[in-house]
PDB file of N, CA and C in Angstrom:
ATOM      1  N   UNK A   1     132.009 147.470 140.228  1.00  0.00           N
ATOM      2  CA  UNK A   1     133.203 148.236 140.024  1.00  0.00           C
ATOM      3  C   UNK A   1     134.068 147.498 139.011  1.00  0.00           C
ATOM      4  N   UNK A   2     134.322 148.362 137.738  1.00  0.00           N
ATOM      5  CA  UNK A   2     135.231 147.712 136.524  1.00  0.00           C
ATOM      6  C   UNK A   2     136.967 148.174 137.161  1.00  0.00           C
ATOM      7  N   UNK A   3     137.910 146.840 136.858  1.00  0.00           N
ATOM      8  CA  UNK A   3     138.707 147.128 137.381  1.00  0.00           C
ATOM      9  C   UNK A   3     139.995 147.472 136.143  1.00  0.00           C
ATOM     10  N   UNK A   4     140.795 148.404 136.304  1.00  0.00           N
ATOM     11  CA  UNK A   4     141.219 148.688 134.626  1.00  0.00           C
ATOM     12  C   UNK A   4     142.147 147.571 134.005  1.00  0.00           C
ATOM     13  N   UNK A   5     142.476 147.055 134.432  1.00  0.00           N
ATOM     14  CA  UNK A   5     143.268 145.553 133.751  1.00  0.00           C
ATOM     15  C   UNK A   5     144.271 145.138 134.568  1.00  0.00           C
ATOM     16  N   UNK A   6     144.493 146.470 134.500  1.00  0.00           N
ATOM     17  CA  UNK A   6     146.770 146.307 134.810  1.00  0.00           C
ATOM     18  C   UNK A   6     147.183 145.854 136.057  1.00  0.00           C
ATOM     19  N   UNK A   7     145.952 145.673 136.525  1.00  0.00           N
ATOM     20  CA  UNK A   7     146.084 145.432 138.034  1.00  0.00           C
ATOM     21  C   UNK A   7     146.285 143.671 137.812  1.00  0.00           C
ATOM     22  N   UNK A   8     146.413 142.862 137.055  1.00  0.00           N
ATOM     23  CA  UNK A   8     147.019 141.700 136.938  1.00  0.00           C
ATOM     24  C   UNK A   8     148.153 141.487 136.915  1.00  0.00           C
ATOM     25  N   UNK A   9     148.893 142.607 136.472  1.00  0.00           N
ATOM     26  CA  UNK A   9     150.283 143.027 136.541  1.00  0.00           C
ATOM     27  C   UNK A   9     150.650 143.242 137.531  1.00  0.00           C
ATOM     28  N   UNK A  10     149.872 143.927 138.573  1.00  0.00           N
ATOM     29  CA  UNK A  10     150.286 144.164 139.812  1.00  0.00           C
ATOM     30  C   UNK A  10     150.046 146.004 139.838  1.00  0.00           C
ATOM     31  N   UNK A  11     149.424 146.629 138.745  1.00  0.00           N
ATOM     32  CA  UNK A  11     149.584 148.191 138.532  1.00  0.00           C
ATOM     33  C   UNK A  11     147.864 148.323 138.591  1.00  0.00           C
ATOM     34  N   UNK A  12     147.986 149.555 139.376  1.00  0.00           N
ATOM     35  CA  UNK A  12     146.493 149.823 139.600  1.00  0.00           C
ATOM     36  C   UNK A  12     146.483 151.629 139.060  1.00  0.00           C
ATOM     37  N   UNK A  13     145.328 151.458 138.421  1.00  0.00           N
ATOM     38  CA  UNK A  13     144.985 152.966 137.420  1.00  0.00           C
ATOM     39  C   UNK A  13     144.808 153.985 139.255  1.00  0.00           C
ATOM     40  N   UNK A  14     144.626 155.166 139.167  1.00  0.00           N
ATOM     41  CA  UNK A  14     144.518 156.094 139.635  1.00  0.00           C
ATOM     42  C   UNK A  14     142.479 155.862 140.632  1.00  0.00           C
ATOM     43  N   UNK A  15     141.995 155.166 139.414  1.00  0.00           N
ATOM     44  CA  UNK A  15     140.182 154.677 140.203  1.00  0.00           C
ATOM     45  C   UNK A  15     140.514 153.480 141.243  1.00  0.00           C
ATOM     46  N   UNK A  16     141.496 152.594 140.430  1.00  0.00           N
ATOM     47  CA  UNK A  16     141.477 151.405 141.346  1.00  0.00           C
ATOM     48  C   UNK A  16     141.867 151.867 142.792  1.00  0.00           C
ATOM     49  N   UNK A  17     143.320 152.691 143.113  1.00  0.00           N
ATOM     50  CA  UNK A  17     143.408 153.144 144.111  1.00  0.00           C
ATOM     51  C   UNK A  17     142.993 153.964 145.444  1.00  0.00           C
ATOM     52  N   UNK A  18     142.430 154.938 144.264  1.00  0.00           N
ATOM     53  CA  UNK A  18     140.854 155.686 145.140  1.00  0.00           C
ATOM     54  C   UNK A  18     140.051 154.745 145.565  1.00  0.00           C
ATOM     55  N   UNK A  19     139.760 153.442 145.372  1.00  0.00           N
ATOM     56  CA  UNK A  19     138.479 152.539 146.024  1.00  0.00           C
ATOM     57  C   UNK A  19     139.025 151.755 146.796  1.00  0.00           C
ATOM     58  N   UNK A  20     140.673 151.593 146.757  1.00  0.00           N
ATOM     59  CA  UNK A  20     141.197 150.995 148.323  1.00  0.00           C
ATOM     60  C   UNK A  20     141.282 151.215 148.958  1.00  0.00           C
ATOM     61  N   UNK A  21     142.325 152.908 148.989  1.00  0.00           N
ATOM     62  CA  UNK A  21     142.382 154.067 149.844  1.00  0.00           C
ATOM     63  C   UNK A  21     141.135 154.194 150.798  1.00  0.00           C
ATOM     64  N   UNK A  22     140.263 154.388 149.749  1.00  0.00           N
ATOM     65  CA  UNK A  22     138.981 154.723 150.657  1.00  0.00           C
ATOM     66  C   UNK A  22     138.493 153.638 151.298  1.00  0.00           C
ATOM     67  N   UNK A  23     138.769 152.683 151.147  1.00  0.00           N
ATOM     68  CA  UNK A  23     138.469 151.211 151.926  1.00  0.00           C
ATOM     69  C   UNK A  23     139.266 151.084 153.269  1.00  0.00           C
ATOM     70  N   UNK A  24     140.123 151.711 152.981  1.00  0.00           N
ATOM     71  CA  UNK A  24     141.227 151.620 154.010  1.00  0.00           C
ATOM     72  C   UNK A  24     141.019 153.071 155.015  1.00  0.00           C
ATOM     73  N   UNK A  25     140.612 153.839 154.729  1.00  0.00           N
ATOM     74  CA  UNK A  25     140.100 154.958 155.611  1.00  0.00           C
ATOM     75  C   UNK A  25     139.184 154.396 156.009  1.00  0.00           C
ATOM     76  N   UNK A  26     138.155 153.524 155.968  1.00  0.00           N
ATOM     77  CA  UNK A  26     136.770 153.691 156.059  1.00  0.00           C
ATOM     78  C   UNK A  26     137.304 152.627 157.138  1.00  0.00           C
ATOM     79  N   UNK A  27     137.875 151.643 156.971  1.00  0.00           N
ATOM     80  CA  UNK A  27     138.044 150.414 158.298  1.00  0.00           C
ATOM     81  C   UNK A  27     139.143 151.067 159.407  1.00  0.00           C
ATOM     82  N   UNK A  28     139.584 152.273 159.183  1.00  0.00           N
ATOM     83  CA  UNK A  28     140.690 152.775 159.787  1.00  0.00           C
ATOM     84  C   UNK A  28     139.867 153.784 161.399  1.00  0.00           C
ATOM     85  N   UNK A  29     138.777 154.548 160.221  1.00  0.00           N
ATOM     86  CA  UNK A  29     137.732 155.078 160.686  1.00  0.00           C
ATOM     87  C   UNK A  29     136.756 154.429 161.999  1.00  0.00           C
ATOM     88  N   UNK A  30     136.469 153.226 161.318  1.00  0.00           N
ATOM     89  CA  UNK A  30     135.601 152.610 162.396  1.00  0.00           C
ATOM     90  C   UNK A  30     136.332 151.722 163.068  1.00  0.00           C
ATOM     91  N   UNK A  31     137.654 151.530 163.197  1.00  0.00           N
ATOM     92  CA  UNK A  31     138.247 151.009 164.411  1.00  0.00           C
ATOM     93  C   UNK A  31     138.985 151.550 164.984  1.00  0.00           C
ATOM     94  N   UNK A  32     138.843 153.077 164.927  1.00  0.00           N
ATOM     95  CA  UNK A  32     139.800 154.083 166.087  1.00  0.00           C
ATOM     96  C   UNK A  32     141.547 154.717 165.584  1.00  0.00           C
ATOM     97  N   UNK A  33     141.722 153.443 164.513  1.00  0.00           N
ATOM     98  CA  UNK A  33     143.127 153.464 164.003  1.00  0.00           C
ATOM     99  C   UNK A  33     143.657 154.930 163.041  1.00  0.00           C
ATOM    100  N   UNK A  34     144.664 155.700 164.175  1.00  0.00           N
ATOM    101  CA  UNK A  34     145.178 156.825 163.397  1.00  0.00           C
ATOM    102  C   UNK A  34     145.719 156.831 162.078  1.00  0.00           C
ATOM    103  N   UNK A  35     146.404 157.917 161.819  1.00  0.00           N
ATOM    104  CA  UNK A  35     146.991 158.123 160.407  1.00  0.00           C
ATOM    105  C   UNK A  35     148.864 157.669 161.222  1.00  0.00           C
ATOM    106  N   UNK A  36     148.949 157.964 162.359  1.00  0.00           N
ATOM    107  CA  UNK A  36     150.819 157.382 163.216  1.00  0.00           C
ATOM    108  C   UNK A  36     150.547 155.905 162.742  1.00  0.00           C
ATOM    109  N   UNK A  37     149.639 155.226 163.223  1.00  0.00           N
ATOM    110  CA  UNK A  37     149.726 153.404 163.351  1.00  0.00           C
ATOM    111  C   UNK A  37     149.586 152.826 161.566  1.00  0.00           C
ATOM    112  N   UNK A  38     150.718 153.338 161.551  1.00  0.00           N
ATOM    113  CA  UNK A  38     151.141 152.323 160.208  1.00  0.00           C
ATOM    114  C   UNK A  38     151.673 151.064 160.109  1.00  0.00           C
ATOM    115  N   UNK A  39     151.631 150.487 160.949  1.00  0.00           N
ATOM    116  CA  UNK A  39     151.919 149.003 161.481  1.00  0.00           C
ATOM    117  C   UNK A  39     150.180 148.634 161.085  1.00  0.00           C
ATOM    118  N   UNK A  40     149.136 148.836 161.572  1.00  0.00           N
ATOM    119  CA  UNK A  40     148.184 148.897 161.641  1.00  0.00           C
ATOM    120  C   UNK A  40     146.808 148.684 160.238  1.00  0.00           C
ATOM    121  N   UNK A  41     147.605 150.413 159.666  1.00  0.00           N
ATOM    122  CA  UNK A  41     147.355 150.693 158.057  1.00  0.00           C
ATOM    123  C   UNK A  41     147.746 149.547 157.001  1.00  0.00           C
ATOM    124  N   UNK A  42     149.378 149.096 157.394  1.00  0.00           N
ATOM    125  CA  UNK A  42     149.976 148.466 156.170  1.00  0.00           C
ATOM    126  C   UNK A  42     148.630 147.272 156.035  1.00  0.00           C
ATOM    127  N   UNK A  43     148.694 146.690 157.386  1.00  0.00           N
ATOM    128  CA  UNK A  43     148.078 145.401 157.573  1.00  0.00           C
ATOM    129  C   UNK A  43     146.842 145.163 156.996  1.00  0.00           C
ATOM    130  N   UNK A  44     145.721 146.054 157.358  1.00  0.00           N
ATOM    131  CA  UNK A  44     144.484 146.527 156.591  1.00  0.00           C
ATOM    132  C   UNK A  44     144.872 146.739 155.130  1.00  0.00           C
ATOM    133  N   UNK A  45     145.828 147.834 154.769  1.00  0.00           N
ATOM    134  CA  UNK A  45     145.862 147.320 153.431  1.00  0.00           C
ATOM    135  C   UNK A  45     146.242 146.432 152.379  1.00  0.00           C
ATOM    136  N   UNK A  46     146.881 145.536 153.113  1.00  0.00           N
ATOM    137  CA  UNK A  46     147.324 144.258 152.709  1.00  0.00           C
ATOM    138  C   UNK A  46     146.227 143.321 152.443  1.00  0.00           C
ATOM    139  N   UNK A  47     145.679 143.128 153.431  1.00  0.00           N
ATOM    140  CA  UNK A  47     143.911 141.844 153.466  1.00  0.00           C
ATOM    141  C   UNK A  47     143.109 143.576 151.854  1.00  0.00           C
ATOM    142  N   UNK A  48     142.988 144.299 152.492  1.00  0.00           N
ATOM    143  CA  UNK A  48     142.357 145.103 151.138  1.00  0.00           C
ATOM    144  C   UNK A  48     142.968 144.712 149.552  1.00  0.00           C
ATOM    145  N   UNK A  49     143.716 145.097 149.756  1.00  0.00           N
ATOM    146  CA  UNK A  49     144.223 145.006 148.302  1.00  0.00           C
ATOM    147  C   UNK A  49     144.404 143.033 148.159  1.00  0.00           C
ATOM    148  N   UNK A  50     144.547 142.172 148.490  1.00  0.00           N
ATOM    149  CA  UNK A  50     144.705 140.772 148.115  1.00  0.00           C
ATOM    150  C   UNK A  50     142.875 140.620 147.836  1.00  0.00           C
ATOM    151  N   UNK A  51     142.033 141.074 148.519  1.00  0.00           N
ATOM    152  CA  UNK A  51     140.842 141.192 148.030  1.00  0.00           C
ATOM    153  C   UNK A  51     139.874 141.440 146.423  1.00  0.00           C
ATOM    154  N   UNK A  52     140.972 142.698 146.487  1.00  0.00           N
ATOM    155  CA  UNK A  52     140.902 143.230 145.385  1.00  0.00           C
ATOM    156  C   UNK A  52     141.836 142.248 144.260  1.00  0.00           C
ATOM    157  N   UNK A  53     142.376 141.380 144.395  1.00  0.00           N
ATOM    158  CA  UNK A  53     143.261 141.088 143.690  1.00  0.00           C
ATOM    159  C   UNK A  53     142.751 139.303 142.875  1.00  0.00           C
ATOM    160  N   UNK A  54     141.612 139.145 143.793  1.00  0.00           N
ATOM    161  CA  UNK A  54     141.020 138.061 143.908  1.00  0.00           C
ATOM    162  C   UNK A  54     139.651 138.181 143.176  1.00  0.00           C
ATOM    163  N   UNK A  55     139.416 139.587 142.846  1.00  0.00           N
ATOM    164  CA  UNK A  55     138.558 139.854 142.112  1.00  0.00           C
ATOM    165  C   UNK A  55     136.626 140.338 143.135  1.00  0.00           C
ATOM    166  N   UNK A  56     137.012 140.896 144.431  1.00  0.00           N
ATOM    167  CA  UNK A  56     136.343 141.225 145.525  1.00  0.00           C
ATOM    168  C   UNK A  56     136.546 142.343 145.603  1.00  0.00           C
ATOM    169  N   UNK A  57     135.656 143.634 144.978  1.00  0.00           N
ATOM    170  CA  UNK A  57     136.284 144.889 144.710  1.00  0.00           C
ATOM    171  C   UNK A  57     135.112 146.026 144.798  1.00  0.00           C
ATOM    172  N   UNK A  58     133.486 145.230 145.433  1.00  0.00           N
ATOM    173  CA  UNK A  58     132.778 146.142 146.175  1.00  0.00           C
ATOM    174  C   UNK A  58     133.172 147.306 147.193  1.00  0.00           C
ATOM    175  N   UNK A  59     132.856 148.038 147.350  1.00  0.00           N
ATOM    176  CA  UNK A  59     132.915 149.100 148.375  1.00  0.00           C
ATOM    177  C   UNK A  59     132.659 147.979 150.061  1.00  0.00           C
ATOM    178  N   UNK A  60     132.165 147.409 149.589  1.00  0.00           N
ATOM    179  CA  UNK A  60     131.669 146.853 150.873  1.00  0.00           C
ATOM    180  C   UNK A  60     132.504 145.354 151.384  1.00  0.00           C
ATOM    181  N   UNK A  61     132.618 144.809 150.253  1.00  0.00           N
ATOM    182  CA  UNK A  61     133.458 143.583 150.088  1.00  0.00           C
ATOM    183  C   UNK A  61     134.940 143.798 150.410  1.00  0.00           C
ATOM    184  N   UNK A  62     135.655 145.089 149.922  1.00  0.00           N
ATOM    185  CA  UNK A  62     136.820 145.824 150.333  1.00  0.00           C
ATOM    186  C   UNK A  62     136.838 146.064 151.755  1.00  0.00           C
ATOM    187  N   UNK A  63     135.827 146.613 152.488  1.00  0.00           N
ATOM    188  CA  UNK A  63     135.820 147.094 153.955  1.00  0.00           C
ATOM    189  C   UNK A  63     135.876 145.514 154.821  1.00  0.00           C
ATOM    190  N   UNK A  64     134.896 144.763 154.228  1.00  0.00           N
ATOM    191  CA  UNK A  64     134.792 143.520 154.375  1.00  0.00           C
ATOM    192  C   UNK A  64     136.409 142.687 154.896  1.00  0.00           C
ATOM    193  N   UNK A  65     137.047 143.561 154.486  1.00  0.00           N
ATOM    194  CA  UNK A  65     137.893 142.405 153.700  1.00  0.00           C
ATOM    195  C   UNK A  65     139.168 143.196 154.855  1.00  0.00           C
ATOM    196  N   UNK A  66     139.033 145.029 155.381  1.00  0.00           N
ATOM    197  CA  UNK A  66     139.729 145.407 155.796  1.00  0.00           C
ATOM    198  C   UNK A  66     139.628 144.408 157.377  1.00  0.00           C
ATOM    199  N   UNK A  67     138.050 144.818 157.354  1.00  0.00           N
ATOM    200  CA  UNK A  67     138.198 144.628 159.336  1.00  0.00           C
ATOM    201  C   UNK A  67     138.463 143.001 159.722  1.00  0.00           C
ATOM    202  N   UNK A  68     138.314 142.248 157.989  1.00  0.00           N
ATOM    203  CA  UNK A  68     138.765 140.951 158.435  1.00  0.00           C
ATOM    204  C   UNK A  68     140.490 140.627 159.086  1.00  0.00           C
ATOM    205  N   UNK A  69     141.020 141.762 158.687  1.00  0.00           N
ATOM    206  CA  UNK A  69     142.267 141.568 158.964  1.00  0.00           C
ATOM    207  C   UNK A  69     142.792 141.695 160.451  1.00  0.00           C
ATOM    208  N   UNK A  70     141.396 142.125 161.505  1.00  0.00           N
ATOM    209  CA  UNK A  70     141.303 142.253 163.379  1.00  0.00           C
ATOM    210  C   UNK A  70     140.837 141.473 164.067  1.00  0.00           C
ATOM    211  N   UNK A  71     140.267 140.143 163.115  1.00  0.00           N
ATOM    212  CA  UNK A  71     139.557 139.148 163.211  1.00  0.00           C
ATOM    213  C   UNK A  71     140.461 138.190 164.276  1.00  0.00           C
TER     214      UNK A  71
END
């Protein structure tokens, strides 16, 4: 996965976000966690996106990276 640059800046293109999002559904998915528990969401997407930020930006490495955050 090519990541579009700007995300060094801290700005992520419209692809980058679709592959967190969906990272973040997908660990949300397999641990029961609704769309209410945004206490929950933020947290997962926090360990997601610092992942991504580190240059760990597989589909799998992202999910990786969500359920590490229940660890």
């Amino acid at each position: 996965m090519i990541a579009s640059g700007l995300n060094d800046i801290g700005v992520y293109d419209a692809n980058d976000m679709a592959s967190i999002r969906g990272a973040v559904e997908a660990v949300c998915a397999e641990l029961g966690i609704t769309k209410d528990d945004q206490m929950s969401r933020e947290r997962i997407a926090s360990n997601i996106m610092r992942s991504w930020e580190v240059g760990h930006r597989t589909p799998l490495g992202l999910v990786k990276a969500g359920l590490d955050s229940f660890l």
